[in-house]
Protein backbone atom coordinates (compact mmCIF):
# COMPACT_ATOMS: atom_id res chain seq x y z
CA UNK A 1 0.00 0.00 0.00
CA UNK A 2 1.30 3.65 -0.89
CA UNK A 3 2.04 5.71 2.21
CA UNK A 4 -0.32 7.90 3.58
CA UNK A 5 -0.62 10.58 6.26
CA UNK A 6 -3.46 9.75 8.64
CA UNK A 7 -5.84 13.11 9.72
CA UNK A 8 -8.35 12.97 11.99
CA UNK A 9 -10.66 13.48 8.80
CA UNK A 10 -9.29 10.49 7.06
CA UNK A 11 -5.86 9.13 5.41
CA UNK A 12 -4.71 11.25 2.99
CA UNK A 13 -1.88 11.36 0.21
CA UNK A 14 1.26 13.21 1.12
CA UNK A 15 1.50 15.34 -1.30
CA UNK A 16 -1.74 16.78 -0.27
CA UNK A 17 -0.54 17.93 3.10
CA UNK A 18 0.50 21.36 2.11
CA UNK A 19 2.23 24.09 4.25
CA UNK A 20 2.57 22.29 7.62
CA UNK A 21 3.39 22.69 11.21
CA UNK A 22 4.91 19.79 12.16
CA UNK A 23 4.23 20.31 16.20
CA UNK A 24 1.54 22.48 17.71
CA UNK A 25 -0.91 22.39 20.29
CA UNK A 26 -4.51 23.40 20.25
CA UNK A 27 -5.60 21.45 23.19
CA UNK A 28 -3.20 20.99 26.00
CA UNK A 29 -4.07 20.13 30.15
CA UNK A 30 -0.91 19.18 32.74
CA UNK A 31 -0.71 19.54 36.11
CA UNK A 32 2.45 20.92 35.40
CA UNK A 33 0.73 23.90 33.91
CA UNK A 34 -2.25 24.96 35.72
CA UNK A 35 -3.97 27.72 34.86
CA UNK A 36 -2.68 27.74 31.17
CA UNK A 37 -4.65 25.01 29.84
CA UNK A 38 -5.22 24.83 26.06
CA UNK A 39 -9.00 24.11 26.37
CA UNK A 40 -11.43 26.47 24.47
CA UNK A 41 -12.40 24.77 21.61
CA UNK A 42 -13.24 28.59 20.11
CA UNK A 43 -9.67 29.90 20.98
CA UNK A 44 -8.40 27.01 18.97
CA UNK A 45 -10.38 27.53 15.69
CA UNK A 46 -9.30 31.40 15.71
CA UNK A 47 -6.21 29.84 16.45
CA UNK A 48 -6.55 27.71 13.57
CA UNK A 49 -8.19 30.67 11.11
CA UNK A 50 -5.04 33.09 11.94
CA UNK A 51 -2.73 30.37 10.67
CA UNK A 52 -4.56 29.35 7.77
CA UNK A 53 -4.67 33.43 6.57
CA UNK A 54 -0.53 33.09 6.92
CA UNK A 55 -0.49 30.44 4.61
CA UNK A 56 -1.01 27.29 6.95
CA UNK A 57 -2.52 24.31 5.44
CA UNK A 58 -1.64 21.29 8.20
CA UNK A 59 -0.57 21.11 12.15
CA UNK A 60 0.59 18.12 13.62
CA UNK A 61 -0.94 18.21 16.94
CA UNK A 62 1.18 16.45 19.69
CA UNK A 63 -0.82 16.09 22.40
CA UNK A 64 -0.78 12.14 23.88
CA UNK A 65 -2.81 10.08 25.68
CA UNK A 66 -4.55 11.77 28.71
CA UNK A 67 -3.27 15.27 28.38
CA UNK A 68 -6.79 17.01 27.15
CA UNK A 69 -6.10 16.30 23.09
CA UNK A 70 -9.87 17.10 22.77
CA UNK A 71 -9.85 14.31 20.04
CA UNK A 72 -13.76 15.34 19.79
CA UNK A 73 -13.37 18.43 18.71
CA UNK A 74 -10.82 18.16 16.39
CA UNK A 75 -12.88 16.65 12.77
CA UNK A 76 -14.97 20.04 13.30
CA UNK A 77 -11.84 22.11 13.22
CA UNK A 78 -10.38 20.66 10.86
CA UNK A 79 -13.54 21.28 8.49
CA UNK A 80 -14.40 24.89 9.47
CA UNK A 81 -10.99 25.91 9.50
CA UNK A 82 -9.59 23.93 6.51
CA UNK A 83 -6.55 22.93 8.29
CA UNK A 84 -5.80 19.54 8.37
CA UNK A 85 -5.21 18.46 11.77
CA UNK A 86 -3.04 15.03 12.34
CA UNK A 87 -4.04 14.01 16.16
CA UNK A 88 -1.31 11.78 18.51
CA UNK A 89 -1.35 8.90 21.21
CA UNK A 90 0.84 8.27 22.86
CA UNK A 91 2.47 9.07 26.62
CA UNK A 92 4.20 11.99 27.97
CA UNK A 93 6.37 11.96 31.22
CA UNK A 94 5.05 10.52 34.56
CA UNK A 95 4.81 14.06 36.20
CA UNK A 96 1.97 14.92 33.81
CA UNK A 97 0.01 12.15 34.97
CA UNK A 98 -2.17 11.48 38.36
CA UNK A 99 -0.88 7.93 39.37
CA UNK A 100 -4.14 6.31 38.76
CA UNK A 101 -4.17 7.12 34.84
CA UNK A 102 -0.98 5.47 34.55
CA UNK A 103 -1.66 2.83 36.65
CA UNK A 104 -4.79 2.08 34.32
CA UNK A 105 -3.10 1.75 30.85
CA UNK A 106 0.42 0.24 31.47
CA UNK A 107 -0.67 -3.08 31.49
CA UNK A 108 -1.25 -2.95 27.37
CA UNK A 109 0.19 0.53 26.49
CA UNK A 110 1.19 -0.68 22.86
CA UNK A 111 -2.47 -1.98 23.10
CA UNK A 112 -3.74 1.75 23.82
CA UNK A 113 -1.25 2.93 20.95
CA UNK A 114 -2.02 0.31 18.26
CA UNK A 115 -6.11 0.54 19.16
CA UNK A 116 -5.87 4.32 18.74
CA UNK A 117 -3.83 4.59 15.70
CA UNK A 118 -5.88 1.86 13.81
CA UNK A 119 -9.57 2.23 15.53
CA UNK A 120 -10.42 5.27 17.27
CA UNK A 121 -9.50 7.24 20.05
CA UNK A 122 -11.94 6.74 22.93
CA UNK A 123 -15.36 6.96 20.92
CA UNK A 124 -15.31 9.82 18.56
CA UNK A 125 -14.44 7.83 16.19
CA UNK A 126 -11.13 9.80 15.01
CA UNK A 127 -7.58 8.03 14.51
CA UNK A 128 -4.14 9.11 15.60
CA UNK A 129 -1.77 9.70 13.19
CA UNK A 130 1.46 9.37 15.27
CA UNK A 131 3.11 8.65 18.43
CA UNK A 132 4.10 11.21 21.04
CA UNK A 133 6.36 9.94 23.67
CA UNK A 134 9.24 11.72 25.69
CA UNK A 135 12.60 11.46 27.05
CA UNK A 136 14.21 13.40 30.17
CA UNK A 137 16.68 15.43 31.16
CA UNK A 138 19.96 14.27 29.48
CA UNK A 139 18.55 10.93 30.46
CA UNK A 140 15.88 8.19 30.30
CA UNK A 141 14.20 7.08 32.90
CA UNK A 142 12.55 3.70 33.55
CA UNK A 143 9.04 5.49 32.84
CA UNK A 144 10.44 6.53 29.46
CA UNK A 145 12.27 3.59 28.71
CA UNK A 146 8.40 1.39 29.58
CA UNK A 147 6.99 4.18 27.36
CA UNK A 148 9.22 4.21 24.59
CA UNK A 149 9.21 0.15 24.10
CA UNK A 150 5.13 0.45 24.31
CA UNK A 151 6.10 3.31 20.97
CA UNK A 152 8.17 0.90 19.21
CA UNK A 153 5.91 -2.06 19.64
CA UNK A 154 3.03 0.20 17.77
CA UNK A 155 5.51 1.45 15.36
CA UNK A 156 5.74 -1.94 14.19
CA UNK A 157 2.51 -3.00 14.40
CA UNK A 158 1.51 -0.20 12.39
CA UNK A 159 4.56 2.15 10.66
CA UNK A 160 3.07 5.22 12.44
CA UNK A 161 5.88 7.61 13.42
CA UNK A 162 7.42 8.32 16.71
CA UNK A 163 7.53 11.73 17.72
CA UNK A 164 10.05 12.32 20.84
CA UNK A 165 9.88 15.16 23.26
CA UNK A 166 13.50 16.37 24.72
CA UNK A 167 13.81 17.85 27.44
CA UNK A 168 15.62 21.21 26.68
CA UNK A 169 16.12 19.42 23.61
CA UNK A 170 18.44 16.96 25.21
CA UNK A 171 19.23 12.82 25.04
CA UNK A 172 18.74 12.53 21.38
CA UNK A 173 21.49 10.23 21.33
CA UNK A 174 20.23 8.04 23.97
CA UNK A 175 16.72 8.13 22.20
CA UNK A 176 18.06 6.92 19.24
CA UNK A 177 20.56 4.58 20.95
CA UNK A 178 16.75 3.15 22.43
CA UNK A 179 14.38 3.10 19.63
CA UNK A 180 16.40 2.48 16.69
CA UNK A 181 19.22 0.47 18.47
CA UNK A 182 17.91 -1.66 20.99
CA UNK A 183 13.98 -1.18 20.05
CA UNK A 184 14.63 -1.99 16.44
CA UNK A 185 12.17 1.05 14.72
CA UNK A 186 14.20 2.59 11.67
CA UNK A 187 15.40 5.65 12.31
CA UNK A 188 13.33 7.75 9.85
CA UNK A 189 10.12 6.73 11.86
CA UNK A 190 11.45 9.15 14.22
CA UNK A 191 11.25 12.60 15.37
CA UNK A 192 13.22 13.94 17.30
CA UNK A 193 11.39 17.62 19.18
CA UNK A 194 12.69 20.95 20.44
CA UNK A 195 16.71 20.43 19.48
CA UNK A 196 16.77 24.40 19.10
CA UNK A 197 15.96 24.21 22.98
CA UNK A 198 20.17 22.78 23.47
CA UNK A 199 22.09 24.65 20.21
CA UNK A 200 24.67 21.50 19.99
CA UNK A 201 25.99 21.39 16.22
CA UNK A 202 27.48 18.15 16.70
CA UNK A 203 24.73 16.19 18.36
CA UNK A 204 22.52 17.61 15.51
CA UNK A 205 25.03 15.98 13.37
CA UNK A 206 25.26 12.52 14.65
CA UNK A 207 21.27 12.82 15.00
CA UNK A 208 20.65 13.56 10.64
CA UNK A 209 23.38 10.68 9.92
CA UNK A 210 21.60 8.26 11.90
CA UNK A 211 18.36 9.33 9.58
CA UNK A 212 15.80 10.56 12.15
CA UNK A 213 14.18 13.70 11.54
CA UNK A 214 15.15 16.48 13.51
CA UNK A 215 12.20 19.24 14.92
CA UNK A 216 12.99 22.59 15.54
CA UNK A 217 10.02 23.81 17.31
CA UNK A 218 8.78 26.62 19.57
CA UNK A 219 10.10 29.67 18.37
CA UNK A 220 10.04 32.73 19.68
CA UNK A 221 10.70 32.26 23.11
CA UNK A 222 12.54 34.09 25.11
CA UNK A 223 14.00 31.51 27.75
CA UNK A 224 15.93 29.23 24.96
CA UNK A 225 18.21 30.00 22.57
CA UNK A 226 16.23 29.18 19.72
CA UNK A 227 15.30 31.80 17.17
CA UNK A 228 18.87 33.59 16.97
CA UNK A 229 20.71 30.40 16.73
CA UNK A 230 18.61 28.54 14.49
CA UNK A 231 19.38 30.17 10.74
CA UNK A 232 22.95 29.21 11.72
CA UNK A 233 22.17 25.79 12.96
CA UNK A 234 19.93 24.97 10.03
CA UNK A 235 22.50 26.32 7.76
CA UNK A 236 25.25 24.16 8.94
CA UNK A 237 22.86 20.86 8.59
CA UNK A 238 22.06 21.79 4.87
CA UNK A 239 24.90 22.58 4.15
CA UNK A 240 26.09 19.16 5.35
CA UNK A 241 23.45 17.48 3.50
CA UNK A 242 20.70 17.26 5.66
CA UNK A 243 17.92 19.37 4.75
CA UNK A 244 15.63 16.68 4.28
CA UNK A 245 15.90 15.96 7.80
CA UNK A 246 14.77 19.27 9.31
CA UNK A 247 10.91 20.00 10.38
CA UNK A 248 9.59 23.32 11.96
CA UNK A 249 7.20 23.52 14.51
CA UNK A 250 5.78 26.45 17.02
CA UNK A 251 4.74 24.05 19.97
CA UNK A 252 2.45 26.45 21.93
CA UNK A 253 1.87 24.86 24.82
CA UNK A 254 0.33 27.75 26.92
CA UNK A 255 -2.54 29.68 26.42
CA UNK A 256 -0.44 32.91 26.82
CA UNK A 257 0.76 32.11 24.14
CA UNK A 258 -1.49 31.65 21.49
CA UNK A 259 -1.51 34.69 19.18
CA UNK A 260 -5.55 34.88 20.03
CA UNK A 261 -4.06 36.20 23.30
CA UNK A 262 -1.32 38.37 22.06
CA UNK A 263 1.51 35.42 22.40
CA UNK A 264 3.55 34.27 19.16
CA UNK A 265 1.05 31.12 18.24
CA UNK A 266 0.87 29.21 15.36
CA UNK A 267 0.91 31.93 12.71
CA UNK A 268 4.67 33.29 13.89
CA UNK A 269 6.18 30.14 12.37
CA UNK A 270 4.49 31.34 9.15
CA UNK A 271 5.74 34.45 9.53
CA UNK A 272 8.51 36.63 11.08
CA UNK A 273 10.15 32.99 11.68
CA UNK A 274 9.72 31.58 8.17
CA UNK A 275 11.05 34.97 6.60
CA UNK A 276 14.21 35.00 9.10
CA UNK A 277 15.27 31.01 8.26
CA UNK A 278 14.76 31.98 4.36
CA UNK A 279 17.17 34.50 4.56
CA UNK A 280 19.93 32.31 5.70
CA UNK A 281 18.40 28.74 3.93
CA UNK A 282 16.87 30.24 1.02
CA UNK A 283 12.58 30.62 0.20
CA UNK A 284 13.10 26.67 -2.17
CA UNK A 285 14.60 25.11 0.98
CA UNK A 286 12.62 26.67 3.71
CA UNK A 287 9.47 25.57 1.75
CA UNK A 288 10.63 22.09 0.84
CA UNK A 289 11.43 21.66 5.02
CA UNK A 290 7.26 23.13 5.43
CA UNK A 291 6.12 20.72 2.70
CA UNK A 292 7.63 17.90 1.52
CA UNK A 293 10.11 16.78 4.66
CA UNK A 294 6.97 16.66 7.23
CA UNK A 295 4.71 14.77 4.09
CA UNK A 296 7.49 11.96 4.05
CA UNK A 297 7.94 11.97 8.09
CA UNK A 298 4.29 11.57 9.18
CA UNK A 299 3.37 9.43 6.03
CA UNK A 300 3.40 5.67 7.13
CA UNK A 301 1.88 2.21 5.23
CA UNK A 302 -0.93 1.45 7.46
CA UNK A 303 -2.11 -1.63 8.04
CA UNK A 304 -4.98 -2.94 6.23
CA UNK A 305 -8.12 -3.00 8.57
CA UNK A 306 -9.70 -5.95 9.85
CA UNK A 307 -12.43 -8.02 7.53
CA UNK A 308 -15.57 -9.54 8.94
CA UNK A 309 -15.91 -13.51 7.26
């Protein structure tokens, strides 16, 4: 079967994806963030409407498994706003989690993954498209090791791809040394997130030859190094060969953020952002890394579903 990248609307062709944010937010809820939840379903399609009007045509949300993806919502958006909207399972780190949710799916997480990525998520009837899990600080822990086998066992069973939160954008080795070592998932089923958050040139290096994708996501903000580093840091992995490696994201995670509330939001990557990297990259490239690198890296041969005799 041809790949295809699965929306919450339906599997698509690649090619059709567009202009695409390859890691965004519109519904967000941690305990690790209270008070800033992403949960107004009409914040999300202006949200959605401002980035279409930049030029926006798909956002990879995500959000995993019991973190508020409102998975409900999303078909509506998706058809009002004309975005196309690719939804996640998935697991994020055990401090985002009461004890009791994780208590309740680790006896089958690649169960939860697979069922959600081939059936439905919950009962409204829409399907993952990828797999969010995350590493820690310059480490893994035994939560993210448990979490990341669960990812690999569904990337197998069903070629999704695995999306990896760093922490400050570190451990990609040790992700990769995990899933594509020891795990067995080829490496260009994987993403690895927010490697502007730690500016390291040469672990950016080792991560493109190994043949993971690499995210740069969540610009604009003022506590990383990321927007005044990152035509340099592109540059040098182009340069190298690698700019079919490199995705862009804006990863709003806050509801401060949002441009709906006067924060950067989705339509910054489209903008200011996307005119600074073209300066240094060049419009072809910039718009290749929008386009056709997230249409391979999200595209996956899904199983065929189950018959009835």
């Amino acid at each position: 079967m041809a790949p295809t990248v699965r929306t919450v609307l339906g599997d698509i062709a690649p090619a059709d994806l567009g202009v695409c944010d390859a890691h965004d937010h519109l519904f967000l809820r941690s305990p690790r963030l209270p008070g800033e939840e992403l949960a107004d379903p009409v914040a999300a399609a202006a949200e959605l409407a401002a980035f279409h009007r930049a030029g926006g045509a798909a956002v990879v949300q995500w959000t995993p498994y019991g973190m508020g993806r409102g998975a409900a919502e999303l078909p509506r958006l998706a058809q009002e706003s004309g975005v196309t909207i690719v939804a996640a399972t998935g697991l994020h780190q055990a401090v985002h989690y009461a004890p009791a949710v994780l208590e309740r799916v680790r006896p089958d997480l690649a169960g939860v993954f697979v069922t959600e990525l081939t059936e439905e998520i919950g009962a409204t009837g829409v399907r993952a498209g990828m797999i969010k899990v995350a590493g820690g600080f310059h480490g893994l822990d035994r939560h993210a090791r448990y979490t990341m086998a669960a990812a690999a066992e569904a990337q197998h069973t069903t070629g999704a791809a695995i999306g990896v939160h760093l922490e400050l954008g570190t451990g990609a080795l040790d992700v990769l040394d995990l899933l594509c070592g020891a795990l067995g998932v080829a490496p260009d089923r994987v993403v690895l997130g927010h490697l502007n958050r730690s500016p390291d040139p040469v672990v950016h290096r080792m991560a493109a030859e190994s043949g993971a994708y690499l995210a740069f996501d969540g610009p604009s903000r003022a506590h990383h190094a990321t927007d005044w580093r990152l035509p340099d840091a592109l540059a040098g992995l182009a340069g190298a060969g690698f700019g079919d490696r490199i995705l862009l994201g804006g990863d709003t995670t806050t509801a401060g953020a949002r441009a709906v509330n006067g924060g950067p939001g989705m339509p910054y990557l489209l903008g200011r952002h996307r005119r600074r990297l073209e300066l240094a990259l060049g419009e072809d490239l910039v718009t290749r890394i929008l386009t056709a690198n997230p249409a391979r890296a999200f595209a996956a041969r899904w199983p065929r579903p189950a018959t009835g005799s």
